[in-house]
Protein backbone atom coordinates (compact mmCIF):
# COMPACT_ATOMS: atom_id res chain seq x y z
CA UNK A 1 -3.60 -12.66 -6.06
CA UNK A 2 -3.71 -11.46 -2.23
CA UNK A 3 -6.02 -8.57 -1.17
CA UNK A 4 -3.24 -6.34 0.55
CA UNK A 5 -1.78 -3.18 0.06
CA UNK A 6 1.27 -3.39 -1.81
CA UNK A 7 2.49 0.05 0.44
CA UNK A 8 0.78 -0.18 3.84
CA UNK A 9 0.45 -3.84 4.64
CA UNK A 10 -3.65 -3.73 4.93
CA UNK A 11 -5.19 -6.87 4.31
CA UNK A 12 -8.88 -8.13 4.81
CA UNK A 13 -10.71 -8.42 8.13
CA UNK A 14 -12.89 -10.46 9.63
CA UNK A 15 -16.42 -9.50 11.42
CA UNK A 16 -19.71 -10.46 12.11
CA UNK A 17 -23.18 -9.81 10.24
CA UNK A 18 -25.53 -8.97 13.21
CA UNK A 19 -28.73 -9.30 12.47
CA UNK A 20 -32.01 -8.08 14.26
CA UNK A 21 -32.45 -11.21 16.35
CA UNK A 22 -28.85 -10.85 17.18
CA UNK A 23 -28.05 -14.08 14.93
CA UNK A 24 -24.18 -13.70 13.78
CA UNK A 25 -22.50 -15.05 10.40
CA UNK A 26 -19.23 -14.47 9.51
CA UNK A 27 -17.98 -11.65 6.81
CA UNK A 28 -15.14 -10.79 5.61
CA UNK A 29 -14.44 -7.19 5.14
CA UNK A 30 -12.12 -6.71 1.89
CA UNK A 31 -9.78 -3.44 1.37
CA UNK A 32 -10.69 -1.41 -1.81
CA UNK A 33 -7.74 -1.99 -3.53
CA UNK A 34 -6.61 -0.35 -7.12
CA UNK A 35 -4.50 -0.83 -9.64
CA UNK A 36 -2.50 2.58 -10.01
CA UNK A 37 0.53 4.02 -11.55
CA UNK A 38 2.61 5.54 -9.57
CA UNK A 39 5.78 8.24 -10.14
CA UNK A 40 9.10 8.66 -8.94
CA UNK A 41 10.20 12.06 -9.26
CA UNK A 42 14.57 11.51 -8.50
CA UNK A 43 13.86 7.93 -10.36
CA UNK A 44 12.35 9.40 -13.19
CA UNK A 45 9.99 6.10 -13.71
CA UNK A 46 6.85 4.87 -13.03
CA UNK A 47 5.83 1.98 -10.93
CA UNK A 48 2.45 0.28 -10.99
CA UNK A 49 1.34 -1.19 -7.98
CA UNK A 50 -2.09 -2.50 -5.83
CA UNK A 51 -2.71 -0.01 -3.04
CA UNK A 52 -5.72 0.29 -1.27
CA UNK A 53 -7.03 3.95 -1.58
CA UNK A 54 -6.70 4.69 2.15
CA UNK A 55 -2.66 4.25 1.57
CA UNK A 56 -3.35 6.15 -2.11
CA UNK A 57 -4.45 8.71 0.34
CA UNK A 58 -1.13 8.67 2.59
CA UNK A 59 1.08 8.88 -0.20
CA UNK A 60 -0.47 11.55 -1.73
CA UNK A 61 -0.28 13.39 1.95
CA UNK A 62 3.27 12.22 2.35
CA UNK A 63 4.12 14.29 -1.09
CA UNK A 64 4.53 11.76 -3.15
CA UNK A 65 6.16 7.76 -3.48
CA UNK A 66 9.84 9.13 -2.67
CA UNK A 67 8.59 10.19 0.40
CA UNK A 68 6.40 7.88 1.69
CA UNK A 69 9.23 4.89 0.86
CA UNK A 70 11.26 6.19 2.57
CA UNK A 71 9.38 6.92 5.87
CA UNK A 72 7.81 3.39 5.99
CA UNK A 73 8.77 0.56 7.62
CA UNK A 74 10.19 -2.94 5.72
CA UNK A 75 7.75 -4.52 7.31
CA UNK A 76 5.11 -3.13 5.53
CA UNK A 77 5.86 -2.71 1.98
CA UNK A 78 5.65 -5.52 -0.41
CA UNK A 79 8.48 -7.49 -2.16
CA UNK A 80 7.93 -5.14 -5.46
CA UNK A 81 7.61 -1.75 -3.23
CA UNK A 82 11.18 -2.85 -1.25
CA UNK A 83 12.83 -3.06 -4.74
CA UNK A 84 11.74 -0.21 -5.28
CA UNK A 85 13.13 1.85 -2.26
CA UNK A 86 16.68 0.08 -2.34
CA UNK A 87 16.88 1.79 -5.92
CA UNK A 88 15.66 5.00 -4.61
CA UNK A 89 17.83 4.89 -1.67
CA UNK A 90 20.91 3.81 -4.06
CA UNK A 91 20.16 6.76 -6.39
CA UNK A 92 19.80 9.05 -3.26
CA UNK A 93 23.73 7.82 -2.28
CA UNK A 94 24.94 8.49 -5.36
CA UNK A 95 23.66 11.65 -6.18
């Protein structure tokens, strides 16, 4: 299983460990990524997905999944999350 966000796209990093004498070794720097539920309110369903809780964050500041689907990009959301937002924007049509 990949370590990205399943709504914003962030994946791991890469950076240096600097150490006193200025000696570098590579790190990677992993997102801290959680398995939550999450609810569509004009669905009427939930979804479970992997977000990291920086994007947990954003959706929660966007008001909610609806929204932030909606606002983000393709690009960014994962196979599972761009199911999810052509049923939300087929739902949104019809109603």
């Amino acid at each position: 299983m990949s370590r990205i966000c399943e709504l914003t796209g962030k994946g791991r990093q890469v950076g240096h460990n600097v150490s006193h004498a200025n000696n570098k070794t590579k790190k990677v720097f992993l997102p801290n990524l959680q398995n939550v539920t999450l609810i569509s309110e004009k669905l009427d369903r939930s979804f479970k997905f992997r977000v990291s809780t920086h994007g947990l964050r954003s959706v929660e500041h966007n008001g909610g999944l609806d929204n932030w689907l909606l606002k983000t990009s393709d690009t960014k959301l994962s196979s599972g999350a761009l199911k999810v937002k052509r049923e939300l924007k087929k739902a949104l049509t019809a109603a």
